[in-house]
N, C-alpha and C. Protein backbone atom coordinates (compact mmCIF):
# COMPACT_ATOMS: atom_id res chain seq x y z
N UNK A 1 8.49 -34.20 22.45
CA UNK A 1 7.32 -34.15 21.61
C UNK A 1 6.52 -32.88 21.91
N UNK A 2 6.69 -32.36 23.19
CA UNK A 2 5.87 -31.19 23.54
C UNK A 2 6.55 -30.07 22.97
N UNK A 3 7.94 -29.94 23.43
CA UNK A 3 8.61 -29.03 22.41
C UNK A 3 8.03 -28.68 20.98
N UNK A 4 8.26 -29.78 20.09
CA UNK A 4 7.91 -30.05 18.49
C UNK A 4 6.73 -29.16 18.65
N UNK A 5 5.41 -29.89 19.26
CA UNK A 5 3.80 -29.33 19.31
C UNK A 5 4.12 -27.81 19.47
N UNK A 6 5.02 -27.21 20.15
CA UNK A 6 4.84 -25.71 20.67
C UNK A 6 5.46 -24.96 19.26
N UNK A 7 6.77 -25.65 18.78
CA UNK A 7 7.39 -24.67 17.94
C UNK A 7 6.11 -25.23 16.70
N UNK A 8 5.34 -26.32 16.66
CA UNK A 8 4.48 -26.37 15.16
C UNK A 8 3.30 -24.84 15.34
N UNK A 9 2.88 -25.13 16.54
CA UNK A 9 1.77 -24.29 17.12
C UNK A 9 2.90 -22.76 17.07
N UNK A 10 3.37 -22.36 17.22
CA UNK A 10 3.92 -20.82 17.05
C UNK A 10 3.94 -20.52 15.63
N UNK A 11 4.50 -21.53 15.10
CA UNK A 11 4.87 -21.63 13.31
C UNK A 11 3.76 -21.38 12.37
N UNK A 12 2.60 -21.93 12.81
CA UNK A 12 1.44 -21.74 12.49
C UNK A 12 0.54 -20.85 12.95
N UNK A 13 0.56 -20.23 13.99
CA UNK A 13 0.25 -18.90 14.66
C UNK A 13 0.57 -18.00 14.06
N UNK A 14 1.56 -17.66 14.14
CA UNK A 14 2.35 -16.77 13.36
C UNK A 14 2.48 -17.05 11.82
N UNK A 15 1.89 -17.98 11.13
CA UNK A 15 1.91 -17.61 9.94
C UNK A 15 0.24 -17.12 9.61
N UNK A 16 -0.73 -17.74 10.37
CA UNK A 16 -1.99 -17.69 10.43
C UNK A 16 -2.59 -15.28 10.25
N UNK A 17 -1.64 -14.86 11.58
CA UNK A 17 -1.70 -13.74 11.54
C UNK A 17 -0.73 -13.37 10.83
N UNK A 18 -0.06 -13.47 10.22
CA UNK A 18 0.62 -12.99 9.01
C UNK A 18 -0.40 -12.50 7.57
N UNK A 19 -1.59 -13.89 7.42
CA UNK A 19 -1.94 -13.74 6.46
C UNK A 19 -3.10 -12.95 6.60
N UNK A 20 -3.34 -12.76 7.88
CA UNK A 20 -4.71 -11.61 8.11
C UNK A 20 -4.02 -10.38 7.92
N UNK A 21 -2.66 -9.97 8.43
CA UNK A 21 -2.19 -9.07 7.75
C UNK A 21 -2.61 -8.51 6.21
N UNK A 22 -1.96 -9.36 5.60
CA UNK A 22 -1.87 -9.27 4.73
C UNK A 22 -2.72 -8.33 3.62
N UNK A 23 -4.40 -8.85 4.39
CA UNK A 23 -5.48 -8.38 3.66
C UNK A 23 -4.66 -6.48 3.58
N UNK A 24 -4.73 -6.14 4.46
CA UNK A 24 -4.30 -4.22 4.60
C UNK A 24 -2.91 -4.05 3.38
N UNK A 25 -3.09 -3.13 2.69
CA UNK A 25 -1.91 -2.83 2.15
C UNK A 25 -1.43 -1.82 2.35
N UNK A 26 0.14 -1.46 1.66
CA UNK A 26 0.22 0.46 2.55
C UNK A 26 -0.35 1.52 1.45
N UNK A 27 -0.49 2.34 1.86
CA UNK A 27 -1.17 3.78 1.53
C UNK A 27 -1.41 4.60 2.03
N UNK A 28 -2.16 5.48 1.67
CA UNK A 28 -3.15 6.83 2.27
C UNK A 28 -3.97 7.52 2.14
N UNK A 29 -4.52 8.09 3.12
CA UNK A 29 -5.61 9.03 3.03
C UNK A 29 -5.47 10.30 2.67
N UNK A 30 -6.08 11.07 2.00
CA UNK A 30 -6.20 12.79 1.72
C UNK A 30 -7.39 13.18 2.72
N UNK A 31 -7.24 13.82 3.45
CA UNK A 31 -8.23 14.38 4.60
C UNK A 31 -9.03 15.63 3.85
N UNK A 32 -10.05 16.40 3.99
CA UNK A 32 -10.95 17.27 3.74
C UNK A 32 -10.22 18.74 3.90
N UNK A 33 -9.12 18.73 4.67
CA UNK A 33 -8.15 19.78 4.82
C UNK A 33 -6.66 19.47 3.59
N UNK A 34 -7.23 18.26 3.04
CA UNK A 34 -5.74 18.14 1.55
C UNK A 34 -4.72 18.05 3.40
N UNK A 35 -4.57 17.49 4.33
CA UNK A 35 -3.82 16.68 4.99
C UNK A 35 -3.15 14.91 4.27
N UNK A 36 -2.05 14.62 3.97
CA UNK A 36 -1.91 13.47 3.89
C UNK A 36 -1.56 12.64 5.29
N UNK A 37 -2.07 11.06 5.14
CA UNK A 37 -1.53 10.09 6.62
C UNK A 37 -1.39 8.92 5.64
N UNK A 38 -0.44 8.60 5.95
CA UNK A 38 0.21 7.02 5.44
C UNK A 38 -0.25 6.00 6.27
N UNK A 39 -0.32 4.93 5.97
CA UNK A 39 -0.72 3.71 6.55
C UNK A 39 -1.01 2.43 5.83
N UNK A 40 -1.76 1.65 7.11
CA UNK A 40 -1.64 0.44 6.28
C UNK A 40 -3.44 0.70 6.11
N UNK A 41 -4.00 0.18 4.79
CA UNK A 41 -5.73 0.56 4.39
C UNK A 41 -6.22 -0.90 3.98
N UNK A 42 -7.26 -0.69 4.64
CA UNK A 42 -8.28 -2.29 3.86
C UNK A 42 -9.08 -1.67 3.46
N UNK A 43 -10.42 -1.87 2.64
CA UNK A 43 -11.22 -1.50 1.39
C UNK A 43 -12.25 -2.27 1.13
N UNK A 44 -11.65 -3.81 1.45
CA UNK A 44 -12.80 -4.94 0.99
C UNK A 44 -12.38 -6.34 1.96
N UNK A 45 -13.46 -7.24 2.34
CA UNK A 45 -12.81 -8.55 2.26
C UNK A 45 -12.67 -9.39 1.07
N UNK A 46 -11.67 -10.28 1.69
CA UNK A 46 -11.06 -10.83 0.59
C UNK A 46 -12.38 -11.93 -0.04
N UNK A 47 -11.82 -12.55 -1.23
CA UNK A 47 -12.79 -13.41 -1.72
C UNK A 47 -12.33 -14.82 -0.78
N UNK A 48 -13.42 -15.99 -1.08
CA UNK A 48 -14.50 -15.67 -1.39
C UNK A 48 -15.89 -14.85 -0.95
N UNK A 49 -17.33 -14.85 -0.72
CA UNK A 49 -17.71 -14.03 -0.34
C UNK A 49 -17.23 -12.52 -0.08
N UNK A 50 -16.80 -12.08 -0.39
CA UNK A 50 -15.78 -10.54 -0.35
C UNK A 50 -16.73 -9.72 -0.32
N UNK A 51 -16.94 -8.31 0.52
CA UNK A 51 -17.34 -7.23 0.42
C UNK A 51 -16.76 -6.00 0.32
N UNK A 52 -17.28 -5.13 -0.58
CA UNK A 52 -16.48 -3.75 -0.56
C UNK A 52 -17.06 -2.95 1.12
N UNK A 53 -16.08 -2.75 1.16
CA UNK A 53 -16.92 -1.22 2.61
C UNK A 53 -17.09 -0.04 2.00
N UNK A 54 -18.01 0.23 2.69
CA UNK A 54 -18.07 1.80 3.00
C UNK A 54 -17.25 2.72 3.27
N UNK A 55 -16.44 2.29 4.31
CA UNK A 55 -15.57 3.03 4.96
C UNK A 55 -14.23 2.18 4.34
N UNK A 56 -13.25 3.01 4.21
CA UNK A 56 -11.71 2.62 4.40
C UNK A 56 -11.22 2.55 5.69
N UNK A 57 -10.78 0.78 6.21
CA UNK A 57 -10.20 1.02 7.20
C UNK A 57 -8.68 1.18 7.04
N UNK A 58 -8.49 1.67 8.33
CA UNK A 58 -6.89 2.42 8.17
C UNK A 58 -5.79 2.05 9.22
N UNK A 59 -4.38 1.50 9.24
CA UNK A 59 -3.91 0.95 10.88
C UNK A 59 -2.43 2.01 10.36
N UNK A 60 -2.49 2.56 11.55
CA UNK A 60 -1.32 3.48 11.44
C UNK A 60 -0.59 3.44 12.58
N UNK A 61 -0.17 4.53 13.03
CA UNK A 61 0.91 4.69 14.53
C UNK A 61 0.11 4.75 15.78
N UNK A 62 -1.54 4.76 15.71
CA UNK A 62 -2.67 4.56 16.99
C UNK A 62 -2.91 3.14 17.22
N UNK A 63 -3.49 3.02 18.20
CA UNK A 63 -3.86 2.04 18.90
C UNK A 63 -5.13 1.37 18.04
N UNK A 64 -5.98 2.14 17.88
CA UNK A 64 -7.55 1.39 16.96
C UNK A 64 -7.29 1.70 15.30
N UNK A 65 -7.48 0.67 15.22
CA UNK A 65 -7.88 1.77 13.53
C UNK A 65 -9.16 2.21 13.34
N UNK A 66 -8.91 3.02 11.91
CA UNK A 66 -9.71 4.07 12.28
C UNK A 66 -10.33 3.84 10.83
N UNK A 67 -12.30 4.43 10.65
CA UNK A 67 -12.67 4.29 9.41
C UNK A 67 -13.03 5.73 8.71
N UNK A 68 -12.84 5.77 7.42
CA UNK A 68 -12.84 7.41 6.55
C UNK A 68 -13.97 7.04 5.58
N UNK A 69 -15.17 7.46 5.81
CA UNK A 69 -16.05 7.70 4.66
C UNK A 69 -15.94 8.80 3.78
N UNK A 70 -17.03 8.48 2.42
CA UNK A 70 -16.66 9.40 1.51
C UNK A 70 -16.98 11.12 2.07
N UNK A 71 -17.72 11.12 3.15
CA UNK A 71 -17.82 12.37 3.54
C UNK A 71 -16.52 12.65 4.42
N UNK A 72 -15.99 11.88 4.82
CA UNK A 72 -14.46 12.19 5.64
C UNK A 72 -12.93 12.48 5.86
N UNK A 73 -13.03 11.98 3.83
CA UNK A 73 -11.69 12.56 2.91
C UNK A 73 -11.94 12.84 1.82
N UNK A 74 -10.90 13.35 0.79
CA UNK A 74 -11.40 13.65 -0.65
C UNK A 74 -10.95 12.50 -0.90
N UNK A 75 -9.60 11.39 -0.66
CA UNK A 75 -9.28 10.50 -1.63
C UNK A 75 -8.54 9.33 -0.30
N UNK A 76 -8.46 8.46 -0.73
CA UNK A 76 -7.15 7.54 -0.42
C UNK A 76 -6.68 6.55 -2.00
N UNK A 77 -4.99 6.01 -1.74
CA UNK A 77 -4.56 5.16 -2.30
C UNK A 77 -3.99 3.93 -1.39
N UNK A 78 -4.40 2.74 -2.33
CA UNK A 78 -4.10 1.32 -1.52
C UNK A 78 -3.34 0.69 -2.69
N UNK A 79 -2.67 0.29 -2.22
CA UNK A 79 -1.72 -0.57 -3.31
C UNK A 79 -1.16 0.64 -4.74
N UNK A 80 -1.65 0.12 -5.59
CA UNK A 80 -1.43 0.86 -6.86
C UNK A 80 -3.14 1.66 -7.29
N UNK A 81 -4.23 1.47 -6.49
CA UNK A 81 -5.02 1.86 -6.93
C UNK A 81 -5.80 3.58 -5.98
N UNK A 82 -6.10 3.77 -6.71
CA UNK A 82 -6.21 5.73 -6.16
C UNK A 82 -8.20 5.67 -6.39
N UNK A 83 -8.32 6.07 -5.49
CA UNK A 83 -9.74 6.30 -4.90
C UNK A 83 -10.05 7.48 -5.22
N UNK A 84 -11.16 8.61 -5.28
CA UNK A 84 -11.73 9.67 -4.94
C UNK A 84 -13.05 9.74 -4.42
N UNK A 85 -13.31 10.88 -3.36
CA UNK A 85 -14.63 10.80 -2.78
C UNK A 85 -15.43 11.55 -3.74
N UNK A 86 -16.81 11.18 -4.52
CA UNK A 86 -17.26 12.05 -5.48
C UNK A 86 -18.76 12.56 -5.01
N UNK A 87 -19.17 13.44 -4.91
CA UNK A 87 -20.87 13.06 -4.83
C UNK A 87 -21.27 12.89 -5.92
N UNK A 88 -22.50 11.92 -5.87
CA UNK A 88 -22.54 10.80 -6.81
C UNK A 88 -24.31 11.07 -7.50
N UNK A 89 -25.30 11.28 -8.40
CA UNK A 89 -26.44 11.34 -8.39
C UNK A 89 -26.70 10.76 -9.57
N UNK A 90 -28.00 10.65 -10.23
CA UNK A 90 -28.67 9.77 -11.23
C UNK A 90 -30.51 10.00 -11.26
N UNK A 91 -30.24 10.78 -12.34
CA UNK A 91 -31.44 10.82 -12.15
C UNK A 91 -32.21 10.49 -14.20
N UNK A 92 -33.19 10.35 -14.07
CA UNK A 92 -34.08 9.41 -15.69
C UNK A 92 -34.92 10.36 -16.35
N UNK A 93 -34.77 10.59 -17.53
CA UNK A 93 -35.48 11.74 -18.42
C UNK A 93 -35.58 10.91 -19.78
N UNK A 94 -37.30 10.99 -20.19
CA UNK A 94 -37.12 10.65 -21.40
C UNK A 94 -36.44 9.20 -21.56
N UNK A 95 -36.70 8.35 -20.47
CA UNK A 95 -35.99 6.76 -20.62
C UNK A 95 -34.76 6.90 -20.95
N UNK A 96 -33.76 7.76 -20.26
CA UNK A 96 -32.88 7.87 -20.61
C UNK A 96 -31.86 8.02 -19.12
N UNK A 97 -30.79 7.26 -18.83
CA UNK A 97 -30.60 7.97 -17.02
C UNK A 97 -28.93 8.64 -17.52
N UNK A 98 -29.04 9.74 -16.88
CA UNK A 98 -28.56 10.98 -16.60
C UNK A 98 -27.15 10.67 -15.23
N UNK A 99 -26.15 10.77 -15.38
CA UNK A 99 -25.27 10.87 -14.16
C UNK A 99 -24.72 12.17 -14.17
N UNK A 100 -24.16 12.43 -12.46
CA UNK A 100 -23.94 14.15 -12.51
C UNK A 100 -22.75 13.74 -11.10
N UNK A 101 -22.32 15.01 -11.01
CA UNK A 101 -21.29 15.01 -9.80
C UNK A 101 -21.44 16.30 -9.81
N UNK A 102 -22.60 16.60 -8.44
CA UNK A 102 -22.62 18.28 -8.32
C UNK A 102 -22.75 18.72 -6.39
N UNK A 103 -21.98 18.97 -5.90
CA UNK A 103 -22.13 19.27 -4.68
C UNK A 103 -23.58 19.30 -3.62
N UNK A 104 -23.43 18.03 -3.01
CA UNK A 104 -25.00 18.39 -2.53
C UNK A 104 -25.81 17.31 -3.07
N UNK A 105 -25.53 17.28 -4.08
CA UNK A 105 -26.35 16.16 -4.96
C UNK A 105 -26.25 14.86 -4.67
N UNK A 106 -26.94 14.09 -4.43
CA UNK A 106 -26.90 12.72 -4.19
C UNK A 106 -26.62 12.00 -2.70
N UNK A 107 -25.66 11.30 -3.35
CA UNK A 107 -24.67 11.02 -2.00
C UNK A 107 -23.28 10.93 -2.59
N UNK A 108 -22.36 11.24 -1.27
CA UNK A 108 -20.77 10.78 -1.69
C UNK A 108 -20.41 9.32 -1.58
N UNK A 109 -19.78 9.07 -2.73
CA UNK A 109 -18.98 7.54 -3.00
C UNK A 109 -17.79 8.07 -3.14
N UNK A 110 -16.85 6.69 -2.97
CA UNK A 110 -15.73 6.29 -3.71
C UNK A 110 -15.80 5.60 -4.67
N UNK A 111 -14.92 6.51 -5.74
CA UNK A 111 -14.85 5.48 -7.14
C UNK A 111 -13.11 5.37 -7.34
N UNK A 112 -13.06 4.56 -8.07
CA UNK A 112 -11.69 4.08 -8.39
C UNK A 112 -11.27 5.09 -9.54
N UNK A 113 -10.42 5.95 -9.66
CA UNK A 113 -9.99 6.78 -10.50
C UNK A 113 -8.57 6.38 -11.42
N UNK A 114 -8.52 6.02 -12.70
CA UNK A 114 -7.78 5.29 -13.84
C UNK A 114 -6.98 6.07 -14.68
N UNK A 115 -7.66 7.26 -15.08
CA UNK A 115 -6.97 8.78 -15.56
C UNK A 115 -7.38 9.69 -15.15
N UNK A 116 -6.53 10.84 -14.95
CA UNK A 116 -6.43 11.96 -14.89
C UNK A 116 -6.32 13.02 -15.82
N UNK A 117 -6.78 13.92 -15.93
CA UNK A 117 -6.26 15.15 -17.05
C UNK A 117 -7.42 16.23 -17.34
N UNK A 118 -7.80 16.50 -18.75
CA UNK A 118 -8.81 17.08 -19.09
C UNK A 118 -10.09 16.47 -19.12
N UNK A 119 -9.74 14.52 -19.06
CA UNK A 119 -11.41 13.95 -18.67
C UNK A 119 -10.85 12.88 -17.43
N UNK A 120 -11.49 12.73 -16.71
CA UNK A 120 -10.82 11.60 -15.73
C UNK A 120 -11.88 10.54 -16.12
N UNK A 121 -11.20 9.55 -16.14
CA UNK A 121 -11.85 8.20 -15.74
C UNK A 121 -11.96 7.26 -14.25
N UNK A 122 -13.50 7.56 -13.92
CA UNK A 122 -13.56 6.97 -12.42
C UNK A 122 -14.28 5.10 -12.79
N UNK A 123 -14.08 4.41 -11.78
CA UNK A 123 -14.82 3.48 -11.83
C UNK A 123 -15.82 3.33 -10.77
N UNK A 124 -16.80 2.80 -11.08
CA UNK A 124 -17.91 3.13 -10.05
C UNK A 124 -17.92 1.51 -9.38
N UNK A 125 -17.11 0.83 -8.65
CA UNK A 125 -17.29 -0.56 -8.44
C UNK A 125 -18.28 -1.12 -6.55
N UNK A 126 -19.03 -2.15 -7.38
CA UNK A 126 -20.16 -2.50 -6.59
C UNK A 126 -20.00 -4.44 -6.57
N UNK A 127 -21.20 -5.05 -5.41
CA UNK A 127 -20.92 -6.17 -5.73
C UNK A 127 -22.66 -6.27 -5.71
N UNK A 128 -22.48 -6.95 -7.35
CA UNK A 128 -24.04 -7.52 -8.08
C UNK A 128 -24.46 -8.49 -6.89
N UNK A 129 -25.56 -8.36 -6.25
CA UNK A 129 -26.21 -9.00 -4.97
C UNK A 129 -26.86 -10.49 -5.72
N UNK A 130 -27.32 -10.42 -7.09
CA UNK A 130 -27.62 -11.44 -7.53
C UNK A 130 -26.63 -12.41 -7.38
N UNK A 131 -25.64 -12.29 -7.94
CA UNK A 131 -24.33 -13.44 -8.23
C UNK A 131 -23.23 -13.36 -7.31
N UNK A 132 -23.36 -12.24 -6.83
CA UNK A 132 -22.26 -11.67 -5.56
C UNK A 132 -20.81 -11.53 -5.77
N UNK A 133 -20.81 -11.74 -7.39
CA UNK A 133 -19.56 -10.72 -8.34
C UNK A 133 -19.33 -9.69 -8.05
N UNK A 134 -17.68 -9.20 -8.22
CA UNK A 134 -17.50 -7.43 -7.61
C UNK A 134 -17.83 -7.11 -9.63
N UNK A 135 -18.81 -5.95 -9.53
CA UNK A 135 -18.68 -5.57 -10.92
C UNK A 135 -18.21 -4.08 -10.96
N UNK A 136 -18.00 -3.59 -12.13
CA UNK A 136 -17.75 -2.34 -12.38
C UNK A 136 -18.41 -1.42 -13.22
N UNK A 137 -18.62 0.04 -13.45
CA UNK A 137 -19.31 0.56 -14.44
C UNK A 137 -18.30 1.89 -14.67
N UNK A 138 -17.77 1.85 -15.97
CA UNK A 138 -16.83 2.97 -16.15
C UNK A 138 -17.49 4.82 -16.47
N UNK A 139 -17.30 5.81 -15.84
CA UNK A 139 -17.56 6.89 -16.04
C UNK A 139 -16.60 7.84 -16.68
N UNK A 140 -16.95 9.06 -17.36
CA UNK A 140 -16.04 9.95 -17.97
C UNK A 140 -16.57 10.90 -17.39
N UNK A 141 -15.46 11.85 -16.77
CA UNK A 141 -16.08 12.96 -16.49
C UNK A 141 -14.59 14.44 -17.05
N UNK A 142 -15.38 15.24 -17.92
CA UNK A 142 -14.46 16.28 -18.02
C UNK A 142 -14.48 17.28 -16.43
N UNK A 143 -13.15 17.83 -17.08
CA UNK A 143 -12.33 18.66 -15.90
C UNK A 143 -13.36 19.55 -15.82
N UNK A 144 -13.85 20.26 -14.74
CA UNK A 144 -15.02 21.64 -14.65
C UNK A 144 -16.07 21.19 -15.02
N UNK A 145 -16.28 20.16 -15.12
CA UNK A 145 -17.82 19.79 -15.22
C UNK A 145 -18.70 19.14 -14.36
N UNK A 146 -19.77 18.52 -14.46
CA UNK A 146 -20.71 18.31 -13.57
C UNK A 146 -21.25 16.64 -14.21
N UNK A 147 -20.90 16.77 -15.21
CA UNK A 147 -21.42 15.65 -15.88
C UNK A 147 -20.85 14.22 -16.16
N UNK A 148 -21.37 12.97 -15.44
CA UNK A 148 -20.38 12.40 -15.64
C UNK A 148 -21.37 10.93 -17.21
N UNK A 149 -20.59 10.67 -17.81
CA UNK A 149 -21.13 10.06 -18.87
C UNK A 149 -20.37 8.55 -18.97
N UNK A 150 -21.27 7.46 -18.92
CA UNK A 150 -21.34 6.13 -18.47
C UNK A 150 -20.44 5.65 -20.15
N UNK A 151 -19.01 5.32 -19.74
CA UNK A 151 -18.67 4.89 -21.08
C UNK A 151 -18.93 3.72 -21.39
N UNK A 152 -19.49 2.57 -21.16
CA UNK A 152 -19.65 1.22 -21.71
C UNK A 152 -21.33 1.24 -21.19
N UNK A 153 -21.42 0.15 -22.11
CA UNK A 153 -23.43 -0.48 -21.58
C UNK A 153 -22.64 -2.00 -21.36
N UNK A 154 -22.26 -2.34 -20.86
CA UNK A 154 -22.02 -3.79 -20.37
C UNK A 154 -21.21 -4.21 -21.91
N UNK A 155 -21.76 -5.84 -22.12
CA UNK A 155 -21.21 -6.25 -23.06
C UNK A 155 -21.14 -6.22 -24.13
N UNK A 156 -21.74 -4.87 -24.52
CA UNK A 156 -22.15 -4.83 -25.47
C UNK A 156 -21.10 -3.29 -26.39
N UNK A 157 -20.24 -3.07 -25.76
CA UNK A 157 -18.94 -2.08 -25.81
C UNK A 157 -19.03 -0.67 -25.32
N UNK A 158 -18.76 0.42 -26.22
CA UNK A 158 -18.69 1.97 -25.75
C UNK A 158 -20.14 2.16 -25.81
N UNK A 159 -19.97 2.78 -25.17
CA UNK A 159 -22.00 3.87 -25.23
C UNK A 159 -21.56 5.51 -26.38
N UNK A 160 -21.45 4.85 -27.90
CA UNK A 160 -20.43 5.31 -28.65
C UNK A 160 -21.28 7.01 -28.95
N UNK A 161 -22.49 6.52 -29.09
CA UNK A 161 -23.33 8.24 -29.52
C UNK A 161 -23.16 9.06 -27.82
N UNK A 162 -23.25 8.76 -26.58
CA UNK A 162 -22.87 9.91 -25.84
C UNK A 162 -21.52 10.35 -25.50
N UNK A 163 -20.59 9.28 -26.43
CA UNK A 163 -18.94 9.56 -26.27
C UNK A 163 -18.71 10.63 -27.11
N UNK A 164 -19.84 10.24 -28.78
CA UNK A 164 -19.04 11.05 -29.35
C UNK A 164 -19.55 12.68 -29.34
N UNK A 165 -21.38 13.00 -28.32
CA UNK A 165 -21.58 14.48 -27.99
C UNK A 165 -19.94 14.92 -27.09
N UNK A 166 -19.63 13.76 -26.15
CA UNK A 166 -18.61 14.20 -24.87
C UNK A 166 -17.57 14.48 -25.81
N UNK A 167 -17.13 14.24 -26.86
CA UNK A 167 -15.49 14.23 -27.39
C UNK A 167 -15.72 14.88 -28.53
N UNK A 168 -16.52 15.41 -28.77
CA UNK A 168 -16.87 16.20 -29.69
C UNK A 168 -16.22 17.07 -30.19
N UNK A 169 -15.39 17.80 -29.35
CA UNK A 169 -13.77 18.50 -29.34
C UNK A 169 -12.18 18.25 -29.75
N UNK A 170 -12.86 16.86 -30.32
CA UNK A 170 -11.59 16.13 -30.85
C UNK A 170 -11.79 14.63 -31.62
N UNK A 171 -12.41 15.60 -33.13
CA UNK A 171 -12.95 14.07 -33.97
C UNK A 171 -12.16 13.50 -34.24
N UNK A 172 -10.82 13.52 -34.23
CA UNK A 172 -10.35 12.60 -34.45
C UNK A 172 -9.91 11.46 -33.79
N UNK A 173 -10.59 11.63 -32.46
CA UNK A 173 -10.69 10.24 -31.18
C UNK A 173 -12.22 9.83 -31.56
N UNK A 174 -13.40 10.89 -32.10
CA UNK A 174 -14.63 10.36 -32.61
C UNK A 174 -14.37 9.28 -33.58
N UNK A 175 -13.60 9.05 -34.17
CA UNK A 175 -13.26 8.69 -35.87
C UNK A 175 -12.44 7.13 -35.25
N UNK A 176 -11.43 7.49 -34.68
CA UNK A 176 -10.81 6.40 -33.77
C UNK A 176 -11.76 5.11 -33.24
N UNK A 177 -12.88 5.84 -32.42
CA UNK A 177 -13.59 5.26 -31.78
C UNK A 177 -14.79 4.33 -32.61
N UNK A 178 -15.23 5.28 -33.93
CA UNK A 178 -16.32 4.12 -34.47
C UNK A 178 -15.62 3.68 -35.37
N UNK A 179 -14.18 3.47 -35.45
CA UNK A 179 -13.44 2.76 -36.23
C UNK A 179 -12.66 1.28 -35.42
N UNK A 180 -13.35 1.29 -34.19
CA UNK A 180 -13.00 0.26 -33.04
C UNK A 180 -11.56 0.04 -32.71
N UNK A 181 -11.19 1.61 -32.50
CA UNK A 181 -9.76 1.92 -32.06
C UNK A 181 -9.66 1.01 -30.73
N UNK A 182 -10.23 1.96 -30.05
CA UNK A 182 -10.03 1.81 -28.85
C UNK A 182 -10.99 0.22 -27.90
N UNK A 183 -10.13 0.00 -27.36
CA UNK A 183 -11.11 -1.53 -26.66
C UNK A 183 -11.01 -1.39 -25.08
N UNK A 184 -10.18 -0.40 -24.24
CA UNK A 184 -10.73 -0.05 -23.05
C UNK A 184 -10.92 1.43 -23.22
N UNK A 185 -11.72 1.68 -22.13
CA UNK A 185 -11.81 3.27 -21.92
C UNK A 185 -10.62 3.68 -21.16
N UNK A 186 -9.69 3.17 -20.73
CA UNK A 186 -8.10 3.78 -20.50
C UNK A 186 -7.61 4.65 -21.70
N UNK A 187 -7.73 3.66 -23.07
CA UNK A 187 -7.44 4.00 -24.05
C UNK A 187 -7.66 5.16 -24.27
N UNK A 188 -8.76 5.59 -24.63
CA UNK A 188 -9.51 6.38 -24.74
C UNK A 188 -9.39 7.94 -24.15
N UNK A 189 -9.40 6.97 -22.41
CA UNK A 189 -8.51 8.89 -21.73
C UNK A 189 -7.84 9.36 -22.20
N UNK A 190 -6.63 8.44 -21.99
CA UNK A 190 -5.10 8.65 -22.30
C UNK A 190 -5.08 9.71 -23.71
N UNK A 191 -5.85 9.18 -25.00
CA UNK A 191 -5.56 9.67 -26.13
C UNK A 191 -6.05 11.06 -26.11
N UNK A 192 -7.65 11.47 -25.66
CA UNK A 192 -7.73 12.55 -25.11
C UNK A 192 -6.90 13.28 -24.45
N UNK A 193 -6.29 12.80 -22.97
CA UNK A 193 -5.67 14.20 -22.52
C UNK A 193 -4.24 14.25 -23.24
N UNK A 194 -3.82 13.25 -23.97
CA UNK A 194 -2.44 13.45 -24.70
C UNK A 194 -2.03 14.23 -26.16
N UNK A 195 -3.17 13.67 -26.61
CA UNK A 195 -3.18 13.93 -28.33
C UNK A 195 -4.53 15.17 -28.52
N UNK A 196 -5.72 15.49 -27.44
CA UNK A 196 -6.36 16.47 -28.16
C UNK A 196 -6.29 17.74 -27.39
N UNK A 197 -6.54 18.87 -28.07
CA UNK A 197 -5.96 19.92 -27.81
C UNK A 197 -7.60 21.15 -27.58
């Protein structure tokens, strides 16, 4: 019977730290020198109660793991999802709020980055302290610019008059858009850096 108790108790030990594993997935970091390190990265705890961090923790071929704030790399990827460190600011004119990504400015975050090309799409994700939901707020930002422009107002769809000053270079994604082409802002990248010129 003591036997049984030891192999239940290992069986369950070992599946117990298995699943704390688990939380880390593999990936990596981009260091401030464009260095890559592979590893295993955590990001958040899990639900329920779940928090995003600050820091990315990281378990590699050292003894401790180790944490990378947005001042400490340009990027990491975890799973399938790709990070960038941005500096981040906001500032209100005219009842109106303003987002920017200009060196110096603000502070540095990580946002979740969705496309790439001539406009990237970052996600700016937070957890609403009221309800303690992870939420999200989608940004556009063109290549060489400074400006980043909030594509949705919540539930209420695109934030369609500052899409269409931003895309202004290609009415025929303007035309798309107040014709309720598009229903994510994936969409939307994609057709930009593919189809406009």
């Amino acid at each position: 019977m003591k036997n049984i108790f030891i192999l239940w108790l290992l069986l369950n030990t070992s599946g117990f730290y298995a699943s704390g594993q688990s939380e880390y997935q593999n990936g990596y970091i981009v260091t401030n020198q464009k260095d890559t390190i592979y590893g295993q990265l955590k990001d958040r705890s899990p639900e329920p109660f779940g928090k995003i961090f600050n820091k990315v923790k990281m378990k590699g071929f050292w003894i401790f793991n180790k944490k990378y704030g947005p001042k400490d790399i340009l990027s990491y990827k975890i799973g399938d999802q790709m990070y960038e460190s941005l500096w981040y600011d906001s500032y209100t004119e005219l009842f109106t709020v303003f987002h920017r990504s200009i060196a110096g400015k603000g502070e540095k975050v990580f946002m979740r980055l969705t496309a790439n090309g001539k406009v990237n799409l970052y996600w700016d994700e937070y957890r609403d302290p009221e309800s303690g939901y992870e939420l999200e707020i989608p940004f556009f930002r063109k290549a060489n610019s400074t400006e980043m422009i909030r594509a949705t107002q919540g539930i209420l769809g695109f934030k369609k008059k500052h899409l269409a000053n931003l895309f202004s270079d290609c009415p025929e994604l303007v035309e798309k858009m107040y014709d309720n082409y598009f229903k994510i802002p994936e969409e939307m990248a994609a057709f930009y850096n593919e189809e406009c010129y």
